[in-house]
Protein backbone atom coordinates (compact mmCIF):
# COMPACT_ATOMS: atom_id res chain seq x y z
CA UNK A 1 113.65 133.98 80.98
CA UNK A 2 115.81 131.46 79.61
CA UNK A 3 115.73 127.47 80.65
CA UNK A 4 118.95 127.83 82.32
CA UNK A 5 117.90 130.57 84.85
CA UNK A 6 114.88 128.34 85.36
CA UNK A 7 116.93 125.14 85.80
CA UNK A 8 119.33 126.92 88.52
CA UNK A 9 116.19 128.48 90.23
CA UNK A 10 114.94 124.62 90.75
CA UNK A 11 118.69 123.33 91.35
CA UNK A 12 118.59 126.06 94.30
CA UNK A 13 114.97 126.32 95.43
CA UNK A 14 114.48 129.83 94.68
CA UNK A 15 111.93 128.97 91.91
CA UNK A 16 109.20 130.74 93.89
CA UNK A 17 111.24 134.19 93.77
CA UNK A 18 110.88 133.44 89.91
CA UNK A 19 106.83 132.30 90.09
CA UNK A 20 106.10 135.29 91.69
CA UNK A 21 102.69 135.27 93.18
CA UNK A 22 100.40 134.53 89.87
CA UNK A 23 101.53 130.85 90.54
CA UNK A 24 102.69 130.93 94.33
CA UNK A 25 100.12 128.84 95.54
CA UNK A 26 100.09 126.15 92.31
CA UNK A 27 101.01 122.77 92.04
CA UNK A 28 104.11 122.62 89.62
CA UNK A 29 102.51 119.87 87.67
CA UNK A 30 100.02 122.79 86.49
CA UNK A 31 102.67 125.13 85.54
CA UNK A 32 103.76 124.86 82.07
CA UNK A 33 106.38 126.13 80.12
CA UNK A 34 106.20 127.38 76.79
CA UNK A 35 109.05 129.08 74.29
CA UNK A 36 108.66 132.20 72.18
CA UNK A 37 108.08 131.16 68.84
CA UNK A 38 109.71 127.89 69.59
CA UNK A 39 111.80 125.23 71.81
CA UNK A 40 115.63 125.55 72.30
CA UNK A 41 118.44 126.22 74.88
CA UNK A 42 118.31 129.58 74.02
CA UNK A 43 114.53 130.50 73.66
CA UNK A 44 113.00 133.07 76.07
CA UNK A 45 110.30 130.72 78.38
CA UNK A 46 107.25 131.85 80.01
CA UNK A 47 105.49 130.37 82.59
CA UNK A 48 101.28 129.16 81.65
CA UNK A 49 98.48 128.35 84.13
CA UNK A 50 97.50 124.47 82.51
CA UNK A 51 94.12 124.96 81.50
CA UNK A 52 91.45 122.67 79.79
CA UNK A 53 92.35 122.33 75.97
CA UNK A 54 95.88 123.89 76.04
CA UNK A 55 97.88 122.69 73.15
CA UNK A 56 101.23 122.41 72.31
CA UNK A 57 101.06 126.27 70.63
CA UNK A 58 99.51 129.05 72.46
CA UNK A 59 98.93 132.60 71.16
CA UNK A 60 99.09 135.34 73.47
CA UNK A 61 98.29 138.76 71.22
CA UNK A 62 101.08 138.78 68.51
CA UNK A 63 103.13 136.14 70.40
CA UNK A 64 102.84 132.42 69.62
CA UNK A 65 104.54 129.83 72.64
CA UNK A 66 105.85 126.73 71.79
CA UNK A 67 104.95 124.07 74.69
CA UNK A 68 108.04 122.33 76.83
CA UNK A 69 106.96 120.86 79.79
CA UNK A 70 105.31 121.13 83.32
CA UNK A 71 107.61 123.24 85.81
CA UNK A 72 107.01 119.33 87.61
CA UNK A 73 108.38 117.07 84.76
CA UNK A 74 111.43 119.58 84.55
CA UNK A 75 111.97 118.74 88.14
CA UNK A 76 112.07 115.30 87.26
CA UNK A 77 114.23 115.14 84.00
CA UNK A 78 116.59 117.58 85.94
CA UNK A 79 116.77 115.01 89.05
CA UNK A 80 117.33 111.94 86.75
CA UNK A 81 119.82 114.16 84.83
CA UNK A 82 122.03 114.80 88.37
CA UNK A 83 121.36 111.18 89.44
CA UNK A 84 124.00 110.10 86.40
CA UNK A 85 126.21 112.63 86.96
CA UNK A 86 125.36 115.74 89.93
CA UNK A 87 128.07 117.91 88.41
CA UNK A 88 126.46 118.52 85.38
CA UNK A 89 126.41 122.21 85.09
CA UNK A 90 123.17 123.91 84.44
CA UNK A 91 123.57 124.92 80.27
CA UNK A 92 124.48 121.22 79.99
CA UNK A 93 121.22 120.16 81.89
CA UNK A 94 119.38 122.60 79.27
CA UNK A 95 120.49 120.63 76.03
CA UNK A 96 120.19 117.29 77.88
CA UNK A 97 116.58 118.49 78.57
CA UNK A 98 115.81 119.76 75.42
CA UNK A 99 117.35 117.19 73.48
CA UNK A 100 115.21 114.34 75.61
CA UNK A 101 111.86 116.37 75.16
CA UNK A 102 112.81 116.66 71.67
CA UNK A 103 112.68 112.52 71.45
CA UNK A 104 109.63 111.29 70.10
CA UNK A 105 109.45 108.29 72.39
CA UNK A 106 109.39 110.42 75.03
């Protein structure tokens, strides 16, 4: 799924319906995201159970997942995002998010 469906699904708290029950009963900050092949707005994410020694790439058969963030820290940037301005529609929350993981201070 792409971030934006996963952004709205936490802007509306329906992100369960997306979970499904693999990760129903796990604390966000162990749910990670990673991108096919890479990060970007328009990247296909799948969620990741953290484990011990996950990286920032994980290979899964022929498919290799770039590493975003926890499904918690999304919460977070999404919250400070609407604290400067709770209009901000959700593709525009995507490339603010992207573009602050993307910062290597961060």
């Amino acid at each position: 799924m792409k971030l934006v469906e996963i952004i709205k699904a936490l802007r509306r708290n329906t992100i369960n319906d997306l979970l499904g029950e693999e990760f129903s009963d796990i604390d966000y900050e162990k749910i990670i995201l990673y991108g096919e092949f890479s990060v970007g707005v328009d990247t296909i994410y799948r969620f990741f159970k953290s484990k011990r020694g996950m990286g920032n790439i994980v290979k899964d058969g022929e498919m290799t997942y770039e590493r975003l963030c926890s499904l918690k820290d999304l919460g977070f940037l999404i919250d400070y995002y609407l604290s400067q301005y709770d209009r901000k529609p959700d593709d525009i929350l995507a490339i603010d998010i992207i573009d602050h993981l993307d910062d290597p201070n961060f």
